[in-house]
Protein backbone atom coordinates (compact mmCIF):
# COMPACT_ATOMS: atom_id res chain seq x y z
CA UNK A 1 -102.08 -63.35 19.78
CA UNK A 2 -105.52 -65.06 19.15
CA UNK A 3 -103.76 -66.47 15.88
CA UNK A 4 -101.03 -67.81 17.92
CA UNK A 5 -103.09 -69.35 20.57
CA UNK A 6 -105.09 -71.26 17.97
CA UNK A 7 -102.34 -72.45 16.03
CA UNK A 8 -100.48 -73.68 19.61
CA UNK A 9 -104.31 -75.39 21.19
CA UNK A 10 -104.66 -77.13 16.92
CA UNK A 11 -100.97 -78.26 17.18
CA UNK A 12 -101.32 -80.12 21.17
CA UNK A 13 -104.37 -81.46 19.88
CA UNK A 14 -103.30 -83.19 16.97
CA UNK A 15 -100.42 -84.21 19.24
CA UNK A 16 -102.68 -85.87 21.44
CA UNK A 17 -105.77 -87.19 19.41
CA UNK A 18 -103.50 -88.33 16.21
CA UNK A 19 -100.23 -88.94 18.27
CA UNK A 20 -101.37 -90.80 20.34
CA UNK A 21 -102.72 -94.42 18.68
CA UNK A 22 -99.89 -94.16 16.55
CA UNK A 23 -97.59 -94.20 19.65
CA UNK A 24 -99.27 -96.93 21.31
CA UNK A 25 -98.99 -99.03 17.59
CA UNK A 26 -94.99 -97.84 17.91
CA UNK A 27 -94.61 -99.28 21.42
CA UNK A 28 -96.24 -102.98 20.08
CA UNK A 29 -94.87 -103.23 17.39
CA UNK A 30 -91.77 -101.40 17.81
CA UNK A 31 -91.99 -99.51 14.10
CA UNK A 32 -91.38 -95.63 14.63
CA UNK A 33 -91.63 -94.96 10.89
CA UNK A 34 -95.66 -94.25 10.86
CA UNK A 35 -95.45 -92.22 13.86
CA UNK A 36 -92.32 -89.71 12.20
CA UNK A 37 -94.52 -89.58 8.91
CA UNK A 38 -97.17 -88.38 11.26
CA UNK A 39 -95.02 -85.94 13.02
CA UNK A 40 -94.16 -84.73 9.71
CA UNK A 41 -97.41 -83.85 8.79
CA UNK A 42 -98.18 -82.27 11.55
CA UNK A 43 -95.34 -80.03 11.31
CA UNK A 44 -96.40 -79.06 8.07
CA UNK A 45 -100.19 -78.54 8.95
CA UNK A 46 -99.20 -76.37 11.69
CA UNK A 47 -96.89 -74.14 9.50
CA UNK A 48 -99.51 -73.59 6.84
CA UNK A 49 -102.26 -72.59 9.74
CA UNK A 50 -99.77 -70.39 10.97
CA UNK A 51 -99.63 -69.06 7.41
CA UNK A 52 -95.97 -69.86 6.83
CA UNK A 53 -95.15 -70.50 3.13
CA UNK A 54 -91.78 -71.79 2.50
CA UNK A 55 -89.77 -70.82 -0.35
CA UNK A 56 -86.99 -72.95 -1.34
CA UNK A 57 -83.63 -73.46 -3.19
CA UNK A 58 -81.23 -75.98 -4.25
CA UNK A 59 -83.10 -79.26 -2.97
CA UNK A 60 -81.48 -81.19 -5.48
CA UNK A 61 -78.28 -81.25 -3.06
CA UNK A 62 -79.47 -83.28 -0.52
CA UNK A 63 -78.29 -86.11 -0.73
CA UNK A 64 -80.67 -89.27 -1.19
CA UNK A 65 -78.21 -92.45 -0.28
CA UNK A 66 -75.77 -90.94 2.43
CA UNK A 67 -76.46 -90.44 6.06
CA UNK A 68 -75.34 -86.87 6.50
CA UNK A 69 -75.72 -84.06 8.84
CA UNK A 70 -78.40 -81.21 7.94
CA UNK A 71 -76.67 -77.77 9.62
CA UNK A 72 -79.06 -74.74 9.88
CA UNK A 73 -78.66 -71.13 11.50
CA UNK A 74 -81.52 -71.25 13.96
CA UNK A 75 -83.89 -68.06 14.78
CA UNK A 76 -86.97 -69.09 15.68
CA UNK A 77 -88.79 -71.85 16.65
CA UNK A 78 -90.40 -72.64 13.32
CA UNK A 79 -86.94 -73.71 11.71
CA UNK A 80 -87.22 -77.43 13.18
CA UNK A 81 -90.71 -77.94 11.16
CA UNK A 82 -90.30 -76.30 8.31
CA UNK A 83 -86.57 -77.76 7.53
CA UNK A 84 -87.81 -81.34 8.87
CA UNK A 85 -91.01 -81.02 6.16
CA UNK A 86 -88.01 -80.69 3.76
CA UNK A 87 -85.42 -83.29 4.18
CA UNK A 88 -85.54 -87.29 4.21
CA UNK A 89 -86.11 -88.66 7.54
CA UNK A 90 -83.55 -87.05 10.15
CA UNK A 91 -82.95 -88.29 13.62
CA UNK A 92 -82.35 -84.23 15.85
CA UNK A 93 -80.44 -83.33 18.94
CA UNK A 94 -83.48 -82.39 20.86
CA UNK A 95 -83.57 -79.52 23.86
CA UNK A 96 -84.30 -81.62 27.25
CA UNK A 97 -87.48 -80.07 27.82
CA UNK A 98 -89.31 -80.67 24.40
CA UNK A 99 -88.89 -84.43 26.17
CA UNK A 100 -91.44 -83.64 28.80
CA UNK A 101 -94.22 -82.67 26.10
CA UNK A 102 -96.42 -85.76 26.89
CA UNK A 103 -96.84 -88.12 23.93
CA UNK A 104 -94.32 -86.35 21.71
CA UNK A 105 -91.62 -86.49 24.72
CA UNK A 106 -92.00 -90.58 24.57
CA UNK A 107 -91.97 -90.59 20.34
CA UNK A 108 -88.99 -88.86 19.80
CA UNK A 109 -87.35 -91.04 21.97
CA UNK A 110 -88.95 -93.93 20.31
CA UNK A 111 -87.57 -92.64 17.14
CA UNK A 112 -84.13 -92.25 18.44
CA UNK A 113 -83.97 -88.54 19.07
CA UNK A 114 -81.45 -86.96 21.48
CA UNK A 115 -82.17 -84.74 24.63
CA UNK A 116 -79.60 -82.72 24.85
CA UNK A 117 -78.98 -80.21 27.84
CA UNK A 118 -77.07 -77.30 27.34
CA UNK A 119 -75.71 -76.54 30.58
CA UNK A 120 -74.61 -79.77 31.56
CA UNK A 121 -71.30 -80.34 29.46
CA UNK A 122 -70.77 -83.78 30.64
CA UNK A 123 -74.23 -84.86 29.25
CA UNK A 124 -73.90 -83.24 25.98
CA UNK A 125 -71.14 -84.46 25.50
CA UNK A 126 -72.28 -87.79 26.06
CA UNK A 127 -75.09 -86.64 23.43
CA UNK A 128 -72.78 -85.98 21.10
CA UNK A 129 -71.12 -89.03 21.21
CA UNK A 130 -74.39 -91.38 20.96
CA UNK A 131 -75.20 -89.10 17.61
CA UNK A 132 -72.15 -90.18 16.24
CA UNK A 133 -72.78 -93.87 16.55
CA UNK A 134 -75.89 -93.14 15.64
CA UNK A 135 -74.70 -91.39 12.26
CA UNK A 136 -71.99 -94.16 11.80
CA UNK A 137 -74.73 -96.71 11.67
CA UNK A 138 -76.76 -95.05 8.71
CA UNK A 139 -78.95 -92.20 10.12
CA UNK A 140 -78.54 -88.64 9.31
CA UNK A 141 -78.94 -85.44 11.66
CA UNK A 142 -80.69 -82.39 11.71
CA UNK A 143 -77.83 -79.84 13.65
CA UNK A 144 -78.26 -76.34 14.54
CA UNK A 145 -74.29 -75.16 14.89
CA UNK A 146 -75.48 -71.83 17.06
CA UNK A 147 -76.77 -73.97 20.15
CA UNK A 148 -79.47 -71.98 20.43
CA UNK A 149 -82.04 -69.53 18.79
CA UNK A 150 -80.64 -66.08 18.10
CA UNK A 151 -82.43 -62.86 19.73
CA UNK A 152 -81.47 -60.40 16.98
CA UNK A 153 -81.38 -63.39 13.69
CA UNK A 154 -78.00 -62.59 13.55
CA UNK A 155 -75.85 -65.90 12.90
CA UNK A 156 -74.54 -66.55 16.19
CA UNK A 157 -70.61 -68.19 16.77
CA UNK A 158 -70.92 -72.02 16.38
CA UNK A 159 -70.24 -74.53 18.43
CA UNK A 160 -67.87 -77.17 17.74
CA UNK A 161 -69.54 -80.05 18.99
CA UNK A 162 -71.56 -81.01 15.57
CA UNK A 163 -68.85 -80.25 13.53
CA UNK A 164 -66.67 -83.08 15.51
CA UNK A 165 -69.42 -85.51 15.29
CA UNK A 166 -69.77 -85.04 11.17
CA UNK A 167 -65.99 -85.70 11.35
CA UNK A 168 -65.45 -88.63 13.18
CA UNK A 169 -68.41 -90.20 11.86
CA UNK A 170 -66.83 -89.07 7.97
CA UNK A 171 -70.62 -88.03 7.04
CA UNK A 172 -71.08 -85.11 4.61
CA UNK A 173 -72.35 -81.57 6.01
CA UNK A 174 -75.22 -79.90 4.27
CA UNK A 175 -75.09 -76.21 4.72
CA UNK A 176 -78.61 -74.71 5.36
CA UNK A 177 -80.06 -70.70 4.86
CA UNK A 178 -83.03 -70.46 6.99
CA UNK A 179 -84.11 -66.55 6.33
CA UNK A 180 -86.98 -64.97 7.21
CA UNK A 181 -88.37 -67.17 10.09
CA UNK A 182 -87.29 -64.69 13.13
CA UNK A 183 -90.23 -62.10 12.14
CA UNK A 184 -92.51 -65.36 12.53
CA UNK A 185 -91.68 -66.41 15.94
CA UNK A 186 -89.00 -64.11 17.41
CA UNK A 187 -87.32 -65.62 20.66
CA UNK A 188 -88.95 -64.59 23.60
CA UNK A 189 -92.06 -63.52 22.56
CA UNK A 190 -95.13 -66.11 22.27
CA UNK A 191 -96.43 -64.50 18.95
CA UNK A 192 -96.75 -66.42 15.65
CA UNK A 193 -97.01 -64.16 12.25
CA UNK A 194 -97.95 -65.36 8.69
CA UNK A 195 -95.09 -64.96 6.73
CA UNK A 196 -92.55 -66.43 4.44
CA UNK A 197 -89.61 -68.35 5.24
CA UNK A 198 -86.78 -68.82 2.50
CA UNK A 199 -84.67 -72.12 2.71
CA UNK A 200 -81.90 -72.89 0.57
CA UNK A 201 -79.83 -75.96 0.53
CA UNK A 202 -76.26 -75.23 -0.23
CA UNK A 203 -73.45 -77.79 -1.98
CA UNK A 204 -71.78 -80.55 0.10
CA UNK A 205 -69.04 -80.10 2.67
CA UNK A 206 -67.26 -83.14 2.33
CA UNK A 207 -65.81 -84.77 5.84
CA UNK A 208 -64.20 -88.16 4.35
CA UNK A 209 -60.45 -88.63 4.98
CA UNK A 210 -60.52 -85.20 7.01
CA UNK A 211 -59.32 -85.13 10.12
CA UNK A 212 -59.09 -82.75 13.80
CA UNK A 213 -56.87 -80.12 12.19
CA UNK A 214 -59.50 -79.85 9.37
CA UNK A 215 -61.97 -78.46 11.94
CA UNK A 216 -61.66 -75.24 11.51
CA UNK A 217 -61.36 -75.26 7.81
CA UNK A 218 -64.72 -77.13 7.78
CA UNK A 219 -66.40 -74.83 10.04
CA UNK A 220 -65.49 -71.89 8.12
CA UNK A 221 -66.62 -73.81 4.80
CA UNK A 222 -70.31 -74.39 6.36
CA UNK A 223 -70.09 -71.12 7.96
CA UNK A 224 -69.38 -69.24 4.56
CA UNK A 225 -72.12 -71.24 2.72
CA UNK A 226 -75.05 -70.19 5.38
CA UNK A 227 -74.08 -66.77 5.59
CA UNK A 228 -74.26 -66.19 1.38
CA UNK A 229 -78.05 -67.28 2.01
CA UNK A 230 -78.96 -64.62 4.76
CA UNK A 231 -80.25 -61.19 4.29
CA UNK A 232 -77.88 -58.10 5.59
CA UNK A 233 -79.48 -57.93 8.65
CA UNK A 234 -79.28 -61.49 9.08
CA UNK A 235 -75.85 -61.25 8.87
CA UNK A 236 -72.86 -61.71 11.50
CA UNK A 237 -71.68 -58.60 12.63
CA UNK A 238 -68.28 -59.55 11.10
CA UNK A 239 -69.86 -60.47 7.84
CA UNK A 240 -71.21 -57.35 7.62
CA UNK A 241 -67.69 -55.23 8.42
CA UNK A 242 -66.58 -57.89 5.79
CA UNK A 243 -68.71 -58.17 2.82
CA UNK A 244 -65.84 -60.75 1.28
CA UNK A 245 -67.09 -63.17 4.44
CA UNK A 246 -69.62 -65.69 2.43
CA UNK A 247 -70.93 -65.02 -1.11
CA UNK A 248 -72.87 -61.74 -2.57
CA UNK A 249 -76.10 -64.41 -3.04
CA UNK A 250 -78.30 -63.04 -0.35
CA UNK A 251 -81.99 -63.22 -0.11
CA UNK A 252 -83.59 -60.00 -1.04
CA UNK A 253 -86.22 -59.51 1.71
């Protein structure tokens, strides 16, 4: 607990103190890049005082010249950092409340980030549809296909709403194994624990000249991909009664 609580005070004040002048230089000048190389760093400062080490695979496959959209399984609140410390500069669909942080509420705005509320279908839906135009115009996504953290770090059903977005927009999907990162921060408990997180980067899902009734096949492609990165237990419960469901690559934790 002490660990956690010094990790949480170091990471608001870096917000603050180092945020800050570099939001006020984004508001005059109207340049977000400094401030997201900033946020960047912090992420990564706050992982390694949390004594996080990542371990990673396959980062060759992400792609350097295309917009695309980054999908992860999602079980803690650590995956954000550590898979943003990773990729090229990503624009996220953003929980409401992270937007009421002070100084990092107003930057990811700024940036172009999207609040995004989960119970209020007509607003993320209207989300969803800015990220695509968004996406269509050059800039890629970080998407977590769950919705939301899982309690046990099994992979949750996914939602549809990401996958749509890759498709009208014709942007590639990037699979994503986050495993490891629940016994760091497991949901509902305000506890941070050294550990290691494992992240591998999986081959392209292609999107171009697909259309609606590809949905499904897509979904099931991505799926497949995340769950041959996961350890048994990280495994769907239908994964697990079928052993044929994604690859036989799985971490060994």
């Amino acid at each position: 607990m002490i660990r956690s609580l010094f990790v949480i005070s170091l990471a608001l004040a870096y917000v603050l103190v180092v945020g800050a002048p570099y939001l006020l230089y984004t508001i005059l000048t109207g340049n977000t890049d400094p401030i997201y190389r900033v946020g960047v760093l912090g992420a990564k400062l706050t992982l390694r005082l949390a004594g996080v080490r990542l371990e990673v695979r396959g980062p060759e496959k992400i792609p350097q010249e295309r917009a695309a959209v980054y999908m992860a399984n999602h079980q803690s609140n650590c995956d954000p950092p550590a898979i943003v410390s990773l990729l090229p500069p990503v624009l996220i669909l953003v929980k409401r409340e992270f937007f009421r942080v002070p100084v990092l509420g107003r930057a990811m705005r700024l940036r172009g980030f999207i609040p995004i509320d989960r119970k209020n279908r007509g607003g993320a839906i209207q989300a969803l549809e800015q990220a695509t135009r968004f996406l269509m115009a050059g800039h890629s996504f970080l998407a977590f296909p769950e919705g939301t953290r899982s309690v046990d770090g099994r992979l949750l059903p996914f939602k549809k709403g990401v996958f749509i977005m890759a498709l009208k927009a014709g942007a590639p999907i990037v699979p994503i194994s986050i495993s490891g990162s629940r016994k760091i921060m497991p949901k509902g408990q305000p506890v941070i624990r050294p550990g290691v997180v494992r992240v591998m980067f999986h081959d392209i899902v292609e999107t171009h000249g697909c259309n609606m009734e590809d949905l499904e096949s897509i979904q099931d492609r991505v799926r497949a991909a995340i769950l041959s990165g996961l350890a048994s237990e990280e495994r769907s419960l239908e994964a697990v009664a079928s052993p044929r469901v994604g690859s036989t690559e799985v971490y060994k934790l």
